[in-house]
C-alpha atoms as a PDB file:
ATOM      1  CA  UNK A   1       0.000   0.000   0.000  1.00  0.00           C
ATOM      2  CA  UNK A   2       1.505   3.594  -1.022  1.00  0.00           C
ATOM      3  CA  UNK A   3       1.540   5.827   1.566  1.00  0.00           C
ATOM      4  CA  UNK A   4       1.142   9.438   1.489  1.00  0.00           C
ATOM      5  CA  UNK A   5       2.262  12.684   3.858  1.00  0.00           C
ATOM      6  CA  UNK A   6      -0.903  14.658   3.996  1.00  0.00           C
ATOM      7  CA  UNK A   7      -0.472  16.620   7.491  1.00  0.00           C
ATOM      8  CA  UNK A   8      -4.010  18.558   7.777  1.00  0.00           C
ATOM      9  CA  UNK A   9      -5.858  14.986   6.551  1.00  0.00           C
ATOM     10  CA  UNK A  10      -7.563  14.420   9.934  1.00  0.00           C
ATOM     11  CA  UNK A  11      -9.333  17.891  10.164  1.00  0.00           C
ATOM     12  CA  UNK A  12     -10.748  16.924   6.600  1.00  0.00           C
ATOM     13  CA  UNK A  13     -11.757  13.538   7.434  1.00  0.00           C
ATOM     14  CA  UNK A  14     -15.449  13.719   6.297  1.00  0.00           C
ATOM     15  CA  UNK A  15     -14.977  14.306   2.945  1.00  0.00           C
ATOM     16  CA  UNK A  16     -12.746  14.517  -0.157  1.00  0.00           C
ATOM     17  CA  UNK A  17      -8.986  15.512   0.437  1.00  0.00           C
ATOM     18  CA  UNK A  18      -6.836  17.271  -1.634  1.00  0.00           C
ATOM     19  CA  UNK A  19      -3.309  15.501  -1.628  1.00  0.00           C
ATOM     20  CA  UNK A  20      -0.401  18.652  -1.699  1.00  0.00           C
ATOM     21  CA  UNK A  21       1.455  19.184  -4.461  1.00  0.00           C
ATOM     22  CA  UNK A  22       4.586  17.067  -3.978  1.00  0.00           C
ATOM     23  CA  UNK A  23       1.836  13.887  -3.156  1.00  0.00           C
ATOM     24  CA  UNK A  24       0.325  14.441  -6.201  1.00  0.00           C
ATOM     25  CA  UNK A  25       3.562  13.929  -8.049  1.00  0.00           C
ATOM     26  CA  UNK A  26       4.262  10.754  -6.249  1.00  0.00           C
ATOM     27  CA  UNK A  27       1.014   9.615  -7.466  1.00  0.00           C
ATOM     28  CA  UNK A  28       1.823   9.998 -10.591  1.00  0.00           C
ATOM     29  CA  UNK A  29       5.241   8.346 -10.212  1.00  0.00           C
ATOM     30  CA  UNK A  30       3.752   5.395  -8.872  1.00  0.00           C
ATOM     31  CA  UNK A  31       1.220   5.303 -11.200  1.00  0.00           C
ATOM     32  CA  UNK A  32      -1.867   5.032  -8.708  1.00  0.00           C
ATOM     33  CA  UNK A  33      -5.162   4.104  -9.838  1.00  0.00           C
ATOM     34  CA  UNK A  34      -8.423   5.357  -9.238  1.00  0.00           C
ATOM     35  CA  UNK A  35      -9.894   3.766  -6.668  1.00  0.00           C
ATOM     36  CA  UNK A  36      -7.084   2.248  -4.799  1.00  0.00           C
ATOM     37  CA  UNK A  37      -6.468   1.938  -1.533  1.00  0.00           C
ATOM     38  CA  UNK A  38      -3.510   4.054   0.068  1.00  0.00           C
ATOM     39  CA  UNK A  39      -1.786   5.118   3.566  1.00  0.00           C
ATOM     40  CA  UNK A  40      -1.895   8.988   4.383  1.00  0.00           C
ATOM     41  CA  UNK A  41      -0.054  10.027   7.612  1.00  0.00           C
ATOM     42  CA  UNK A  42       0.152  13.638   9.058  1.00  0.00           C
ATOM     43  CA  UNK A  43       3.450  13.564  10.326  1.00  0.00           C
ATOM     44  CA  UNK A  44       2.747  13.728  13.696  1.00  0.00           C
ATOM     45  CA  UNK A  45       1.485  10.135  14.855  1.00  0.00           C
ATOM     46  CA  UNK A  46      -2.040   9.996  12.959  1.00  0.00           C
ATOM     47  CA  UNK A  47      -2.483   7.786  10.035  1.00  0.00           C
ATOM     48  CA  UNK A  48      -5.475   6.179   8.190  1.00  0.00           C
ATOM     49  CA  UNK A  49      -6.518   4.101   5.412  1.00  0.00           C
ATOM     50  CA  UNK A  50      -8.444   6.095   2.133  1.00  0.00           C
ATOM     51  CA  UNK A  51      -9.226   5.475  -1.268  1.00  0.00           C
ATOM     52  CA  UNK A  52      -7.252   7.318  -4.274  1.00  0.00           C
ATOM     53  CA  UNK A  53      -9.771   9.090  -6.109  1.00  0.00           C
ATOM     54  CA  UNK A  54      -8.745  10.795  -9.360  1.00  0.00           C
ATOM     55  CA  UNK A  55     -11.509  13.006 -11.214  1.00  0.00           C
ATOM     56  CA  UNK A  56     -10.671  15.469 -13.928  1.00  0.00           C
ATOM     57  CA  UNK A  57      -6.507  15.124 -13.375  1.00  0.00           C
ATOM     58  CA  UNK A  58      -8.212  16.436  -9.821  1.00  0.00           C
ATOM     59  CA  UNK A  59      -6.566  13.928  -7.348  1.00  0.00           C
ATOM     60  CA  UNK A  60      -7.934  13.469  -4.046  1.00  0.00           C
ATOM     61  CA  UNK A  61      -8.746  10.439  -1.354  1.00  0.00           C
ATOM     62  CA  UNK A  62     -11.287   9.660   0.831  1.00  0.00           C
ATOM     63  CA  UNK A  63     -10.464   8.842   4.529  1.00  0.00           C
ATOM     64  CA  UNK A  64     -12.203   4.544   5.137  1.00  0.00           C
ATOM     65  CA  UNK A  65     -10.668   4.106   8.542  1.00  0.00           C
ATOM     66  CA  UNK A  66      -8.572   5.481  11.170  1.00  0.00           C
ATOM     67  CA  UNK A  67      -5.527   3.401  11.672  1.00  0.00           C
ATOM     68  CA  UNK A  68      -3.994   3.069  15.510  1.00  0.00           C
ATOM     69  CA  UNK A  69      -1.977   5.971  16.612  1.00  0.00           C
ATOM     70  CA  UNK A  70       1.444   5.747  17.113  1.00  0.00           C
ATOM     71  CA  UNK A  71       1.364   1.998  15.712  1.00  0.00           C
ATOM     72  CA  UNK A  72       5.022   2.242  14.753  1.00  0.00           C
ATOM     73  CA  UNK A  73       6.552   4.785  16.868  1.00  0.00           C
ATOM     74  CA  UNK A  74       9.358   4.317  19.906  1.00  0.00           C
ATOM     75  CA  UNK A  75       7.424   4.971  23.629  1.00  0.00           C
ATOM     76  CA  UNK A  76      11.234   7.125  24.024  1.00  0.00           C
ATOM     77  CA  UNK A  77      11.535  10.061  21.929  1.00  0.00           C
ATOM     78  CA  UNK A  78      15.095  10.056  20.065  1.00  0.00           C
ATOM     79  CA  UNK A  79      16.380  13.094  19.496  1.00  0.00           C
ATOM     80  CA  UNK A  80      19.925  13.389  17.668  1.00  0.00           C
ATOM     81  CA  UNK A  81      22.128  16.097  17.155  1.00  0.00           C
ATOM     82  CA  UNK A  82      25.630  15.675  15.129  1.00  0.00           C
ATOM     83  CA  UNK A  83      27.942  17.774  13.404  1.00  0.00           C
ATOM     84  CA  UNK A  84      27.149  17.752   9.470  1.00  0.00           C
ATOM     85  CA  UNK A  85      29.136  15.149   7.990  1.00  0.00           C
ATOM     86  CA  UNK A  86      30.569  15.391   4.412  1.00  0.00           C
ATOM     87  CA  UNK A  87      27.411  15.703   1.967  1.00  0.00           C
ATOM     88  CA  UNK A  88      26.413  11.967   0.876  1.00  0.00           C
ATOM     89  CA  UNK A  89      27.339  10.525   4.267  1.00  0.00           C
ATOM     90  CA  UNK A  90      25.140  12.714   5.856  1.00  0.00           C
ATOM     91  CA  UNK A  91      22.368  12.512   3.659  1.00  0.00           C
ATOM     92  CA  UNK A  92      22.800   8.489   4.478  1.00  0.00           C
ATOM     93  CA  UNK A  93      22.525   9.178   8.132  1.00  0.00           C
ATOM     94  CA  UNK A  94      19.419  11.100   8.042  1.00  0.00           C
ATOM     95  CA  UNK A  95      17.473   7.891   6.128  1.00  0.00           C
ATOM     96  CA  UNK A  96      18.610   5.385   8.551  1.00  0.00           C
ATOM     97  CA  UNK A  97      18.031   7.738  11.557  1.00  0.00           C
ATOM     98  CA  UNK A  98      14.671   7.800  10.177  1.00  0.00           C
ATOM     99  CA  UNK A  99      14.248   4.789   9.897  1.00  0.00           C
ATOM    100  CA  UNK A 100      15.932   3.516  13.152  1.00  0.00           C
ATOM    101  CA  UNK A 101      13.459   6.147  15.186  1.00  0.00           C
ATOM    102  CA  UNK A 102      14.777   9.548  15.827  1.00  0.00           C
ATOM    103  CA  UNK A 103      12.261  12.036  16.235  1.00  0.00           C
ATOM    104  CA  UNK A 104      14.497  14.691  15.622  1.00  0.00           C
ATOM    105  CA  UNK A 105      17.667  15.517  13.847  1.00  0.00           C
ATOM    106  CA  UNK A 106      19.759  18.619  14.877  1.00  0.00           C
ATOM    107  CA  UNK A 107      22.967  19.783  13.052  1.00  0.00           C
ATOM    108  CA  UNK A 108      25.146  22.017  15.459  1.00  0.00           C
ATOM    109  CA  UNK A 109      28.358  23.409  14.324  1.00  0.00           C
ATOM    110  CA  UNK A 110      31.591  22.172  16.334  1.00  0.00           C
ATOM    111  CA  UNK A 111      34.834  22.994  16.208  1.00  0.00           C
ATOM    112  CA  UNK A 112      36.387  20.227  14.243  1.00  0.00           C
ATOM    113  CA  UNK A 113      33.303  20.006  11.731  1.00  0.00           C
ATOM    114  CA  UNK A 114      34.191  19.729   7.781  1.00  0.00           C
ATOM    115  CA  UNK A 115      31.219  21.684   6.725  1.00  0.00           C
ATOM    116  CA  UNK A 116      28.248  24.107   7.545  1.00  0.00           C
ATOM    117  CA  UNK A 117      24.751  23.204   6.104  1.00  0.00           C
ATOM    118  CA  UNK A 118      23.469  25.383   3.457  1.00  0.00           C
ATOM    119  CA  UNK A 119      19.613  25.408   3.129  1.00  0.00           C
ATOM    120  CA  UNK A 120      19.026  23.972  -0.147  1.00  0.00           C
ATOM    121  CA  UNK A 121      20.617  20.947   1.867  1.00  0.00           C
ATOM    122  CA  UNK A 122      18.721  21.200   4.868  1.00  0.00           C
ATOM    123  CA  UNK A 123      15.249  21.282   3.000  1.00  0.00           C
ATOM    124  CA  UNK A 124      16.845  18.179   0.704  1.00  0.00           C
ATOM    125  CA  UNK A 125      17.161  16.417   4.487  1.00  0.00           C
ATOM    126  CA  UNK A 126      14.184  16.872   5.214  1.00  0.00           C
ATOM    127  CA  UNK A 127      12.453  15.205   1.981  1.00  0.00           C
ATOM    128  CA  UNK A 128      14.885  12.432   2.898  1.00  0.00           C
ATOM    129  CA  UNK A 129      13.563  12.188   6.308  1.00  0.00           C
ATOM    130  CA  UNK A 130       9.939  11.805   4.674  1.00  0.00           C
ATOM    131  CA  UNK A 131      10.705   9.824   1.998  1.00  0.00           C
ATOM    132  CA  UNK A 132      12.479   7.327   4.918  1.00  0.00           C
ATOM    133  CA  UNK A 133       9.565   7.674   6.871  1.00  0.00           C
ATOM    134  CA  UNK A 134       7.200   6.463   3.853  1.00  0.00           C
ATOM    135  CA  UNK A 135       9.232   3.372   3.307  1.00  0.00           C
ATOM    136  CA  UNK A 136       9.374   1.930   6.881  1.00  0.00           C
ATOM    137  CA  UNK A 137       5.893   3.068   8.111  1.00  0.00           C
ATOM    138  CA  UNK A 138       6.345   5.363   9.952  1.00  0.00           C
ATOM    139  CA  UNK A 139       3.850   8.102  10.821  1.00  0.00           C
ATOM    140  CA  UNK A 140       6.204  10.556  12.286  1.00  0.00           C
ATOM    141  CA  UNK A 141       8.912  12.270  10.021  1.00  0.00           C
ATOM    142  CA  UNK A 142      11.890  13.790  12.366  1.00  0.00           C
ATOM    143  CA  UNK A 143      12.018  17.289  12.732  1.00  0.00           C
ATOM    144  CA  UNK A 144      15.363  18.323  10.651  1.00  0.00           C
ATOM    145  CA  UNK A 145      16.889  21.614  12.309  1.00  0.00           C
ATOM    146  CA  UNK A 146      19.866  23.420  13.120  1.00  0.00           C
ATOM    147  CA  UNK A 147      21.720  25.488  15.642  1.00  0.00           C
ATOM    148  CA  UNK A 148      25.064  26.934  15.828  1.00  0.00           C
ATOM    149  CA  UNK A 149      27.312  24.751  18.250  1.00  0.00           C
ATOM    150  CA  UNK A 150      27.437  22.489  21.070  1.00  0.00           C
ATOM    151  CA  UNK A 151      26.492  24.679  23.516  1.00  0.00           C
ATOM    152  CA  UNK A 152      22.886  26.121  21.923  1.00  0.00           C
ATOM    153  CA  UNK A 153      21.883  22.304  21.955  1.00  0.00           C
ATOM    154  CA  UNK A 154      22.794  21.932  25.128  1.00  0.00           C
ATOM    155  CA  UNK A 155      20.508  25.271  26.048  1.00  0.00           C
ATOM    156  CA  UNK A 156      17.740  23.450  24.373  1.00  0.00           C
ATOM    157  CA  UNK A 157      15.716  22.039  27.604  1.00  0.00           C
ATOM    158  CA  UNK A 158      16.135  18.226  26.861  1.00  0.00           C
ATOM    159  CA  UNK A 159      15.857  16.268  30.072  1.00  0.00           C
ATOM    160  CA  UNK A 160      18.190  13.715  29.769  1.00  0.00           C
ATOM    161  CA  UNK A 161      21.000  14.555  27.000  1.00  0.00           C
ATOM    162  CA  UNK A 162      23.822  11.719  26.612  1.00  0.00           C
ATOM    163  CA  UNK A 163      27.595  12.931  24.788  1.00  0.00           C
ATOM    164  CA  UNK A 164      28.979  10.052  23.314  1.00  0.00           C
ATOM    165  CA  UNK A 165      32.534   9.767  22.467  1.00  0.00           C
ATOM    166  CA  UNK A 166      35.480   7.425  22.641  1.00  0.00           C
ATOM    167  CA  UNK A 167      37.329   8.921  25.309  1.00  0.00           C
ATOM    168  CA  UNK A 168      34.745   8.630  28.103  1.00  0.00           C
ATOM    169  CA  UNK A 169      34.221   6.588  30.998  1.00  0.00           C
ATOM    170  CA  UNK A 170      34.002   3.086  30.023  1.00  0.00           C
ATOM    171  CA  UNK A 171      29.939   3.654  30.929  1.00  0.00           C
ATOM    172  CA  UNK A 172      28.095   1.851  28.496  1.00  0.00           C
ATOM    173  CA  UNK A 173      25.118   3.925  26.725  1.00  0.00           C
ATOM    174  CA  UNK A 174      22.790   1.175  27.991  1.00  0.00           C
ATOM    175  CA  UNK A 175      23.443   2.144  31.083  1.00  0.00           C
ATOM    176  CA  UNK A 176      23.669   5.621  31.101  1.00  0.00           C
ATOM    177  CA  UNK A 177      20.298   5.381  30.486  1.00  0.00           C
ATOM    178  CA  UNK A 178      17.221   6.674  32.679  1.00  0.00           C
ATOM    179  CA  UNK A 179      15.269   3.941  33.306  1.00  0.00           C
ATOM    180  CA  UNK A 180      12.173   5.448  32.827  1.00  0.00           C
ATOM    181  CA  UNK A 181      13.297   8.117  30.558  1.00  0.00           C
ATOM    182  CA  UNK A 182      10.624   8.831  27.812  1.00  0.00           C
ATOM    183  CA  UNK A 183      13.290  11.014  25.609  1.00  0.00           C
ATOM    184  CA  UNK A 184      16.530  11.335  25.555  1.00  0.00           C
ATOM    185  CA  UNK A 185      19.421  13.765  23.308  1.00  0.00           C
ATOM    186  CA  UNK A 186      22.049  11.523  21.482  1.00  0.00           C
ATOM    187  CA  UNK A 187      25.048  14.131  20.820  1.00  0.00           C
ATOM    188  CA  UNK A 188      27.438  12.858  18.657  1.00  0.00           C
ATOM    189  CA  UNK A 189      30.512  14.596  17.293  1.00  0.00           C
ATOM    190  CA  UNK A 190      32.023  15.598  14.185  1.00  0.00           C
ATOM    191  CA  UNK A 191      34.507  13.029  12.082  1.00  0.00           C
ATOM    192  CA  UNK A 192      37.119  14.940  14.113  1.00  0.00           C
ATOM    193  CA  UNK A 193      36.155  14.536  17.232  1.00  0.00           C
ATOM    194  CA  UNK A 194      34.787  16.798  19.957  1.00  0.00           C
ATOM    195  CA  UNK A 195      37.676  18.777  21.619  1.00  0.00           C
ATOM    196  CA  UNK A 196      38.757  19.097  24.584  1.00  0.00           C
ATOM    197  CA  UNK A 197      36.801  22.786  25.395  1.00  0.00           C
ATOM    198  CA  UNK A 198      33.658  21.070  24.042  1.00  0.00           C
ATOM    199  CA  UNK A 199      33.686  17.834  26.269  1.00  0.00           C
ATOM    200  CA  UNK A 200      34.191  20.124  29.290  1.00  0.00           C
ATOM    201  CA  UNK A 201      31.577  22.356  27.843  1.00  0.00           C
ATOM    202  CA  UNK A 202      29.317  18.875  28.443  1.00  0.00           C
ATOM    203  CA  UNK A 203      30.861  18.157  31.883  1.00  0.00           C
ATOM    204  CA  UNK A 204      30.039  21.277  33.212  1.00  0.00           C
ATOM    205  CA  UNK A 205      26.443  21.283  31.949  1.00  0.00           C
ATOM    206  CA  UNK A 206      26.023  17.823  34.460  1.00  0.00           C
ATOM    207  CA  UNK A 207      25.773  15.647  30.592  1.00  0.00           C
ATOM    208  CA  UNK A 208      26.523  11.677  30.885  1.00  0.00           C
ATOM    209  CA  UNK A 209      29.374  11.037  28.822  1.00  0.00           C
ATOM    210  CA  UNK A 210      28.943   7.279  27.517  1.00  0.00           C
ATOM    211  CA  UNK A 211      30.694   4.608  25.672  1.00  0.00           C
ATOM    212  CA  UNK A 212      29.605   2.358  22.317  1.00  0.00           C
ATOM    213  CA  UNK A 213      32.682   0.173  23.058  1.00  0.00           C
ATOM    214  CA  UNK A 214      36.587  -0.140  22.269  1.00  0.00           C
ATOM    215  CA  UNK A 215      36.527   1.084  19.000  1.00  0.00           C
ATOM    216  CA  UNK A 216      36.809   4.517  17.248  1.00  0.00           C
ATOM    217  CA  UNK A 217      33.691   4.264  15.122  1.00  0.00           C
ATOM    218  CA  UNK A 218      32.856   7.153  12.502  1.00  0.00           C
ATOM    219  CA  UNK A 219      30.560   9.718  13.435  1.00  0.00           C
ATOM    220  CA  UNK A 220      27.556   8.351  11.060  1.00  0.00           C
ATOM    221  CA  UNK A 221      28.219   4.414  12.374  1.00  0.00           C
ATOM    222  CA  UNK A 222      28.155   6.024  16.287  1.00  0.00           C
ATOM    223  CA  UNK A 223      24.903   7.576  15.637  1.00  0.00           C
ATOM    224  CA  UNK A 224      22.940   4.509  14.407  1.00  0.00           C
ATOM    225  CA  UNK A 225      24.649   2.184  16.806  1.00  0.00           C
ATOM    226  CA  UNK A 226      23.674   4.795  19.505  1.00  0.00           C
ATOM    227  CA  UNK A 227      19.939   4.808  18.026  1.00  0.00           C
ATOM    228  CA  UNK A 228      19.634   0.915  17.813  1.00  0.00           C
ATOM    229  CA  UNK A 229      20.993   0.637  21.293  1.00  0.00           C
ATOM    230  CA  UNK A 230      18.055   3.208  22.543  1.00  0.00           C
ATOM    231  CA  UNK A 231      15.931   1.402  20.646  1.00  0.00           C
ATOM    232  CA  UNK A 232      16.482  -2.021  22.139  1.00  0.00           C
ATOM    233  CA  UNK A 233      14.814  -0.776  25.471  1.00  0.00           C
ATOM    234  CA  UNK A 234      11.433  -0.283  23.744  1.00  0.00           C
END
């Protein structure tokens, strides 16, 4: 079943909705019949089951049943923040983040970053982050934003933010876990490394510094490893 991002569907539920433009054109690229059954999702949790309806190159659908909320969604809300990476790698991360969970993808600026997002390639992370969140089923797509370094994400009021880096205490992520944390921050560092004034920077702001293991793992492999161990507690 094709699935569609249609955010204002549920306020429109009792009759015909319009599909926006970009839906439209995935329609077309899938070739969808009149009459056939699709997915729409608003992006924020809701989803449903409607019928494709095409009248007059006029395409529209017709909400048949409410599906469960949340029905693929982690109970913890992920949220991930990493340096930008170089431009393919990081347009790799943002799918699999997607797909692993995250709820929310921040790019801060750190010392030892290679680049600084332009936003031609923020708005191309976010149709990633949609287009990931078609294929797996989600009904969520992560929230793509940025700030300018280390210490604005750390300003941002998350209740239980966790640095990981190589260097740390040999305290496993797993267990520098809340137990009955509902969200957590993942911060993970540029392919340089944080520095020295940055992992104080954390220190000093009371942030867990944890461990993924032994190895020196790239910046894109410690941020899915980091999601799938989060995920594991669900």
């Amino acid at each position: 079943m094709h699935r569609f991002l249609v955010p204002n569907w549920a306020e429109q539920a009792d009759g015909r909705i319009a599909l926006p433009d970009a839906e439209r054109h995935h329609a077309r690229v899938v070739r969808l019949r009149d009459g056939e059954e699709i997915e729409m999702f608003d992006g924020r949790g809701v989803s449903c089951r409607a019928r494709f309806e095409l009248a007059d190159g006029d395409a529209r659908a017709r909400v048949l049943e409410r599906l469960p909320d949340n029905l693929r969604e982690s109970r913890i809300a992920i949220a991930l923040a990493v340096a930008p990476l170089k431009r393919d790698r990081f347009d790799w991360l943002v799918e699999k983040a997607t797909e692993l969970g995250a709820a929310r993808i921040t790019a801060f600026s750190a010392e030892r970053a290679v680049s600084r997002p332009s936003a031609r390639r923020r708005e191309r992370w976010a149709q990633i982050a949609v287009a990931a969140a078609k294929q797996c089923g989600r009904t969520i797509a992560p929230r793509i934003d940025e700030v300018d370094d280390l210490a604005a994400v750390l300003a941002g009021g998350h209740r239980h933010p966790i640095l990981l880096h190589e260097s740390g205490p040999r305290q496993p992520l797993i267990t520098a876990l809340a137990p009955a944390a509902d969200e957590v921050l993942l911060l993970i560092g540029p392919e340089g490394g944080f520095t020295n004034a940055e992992l104080q920077l954390a220190r000093a702001a009371s942030v867990p510094i944890a461990s993924l293991g032994d190895r020196v793992l790239r910046a894109e492999t410690a941020a899915l490893a980091a999601l799938a161990c989060v995920g594991s507690r669900e």
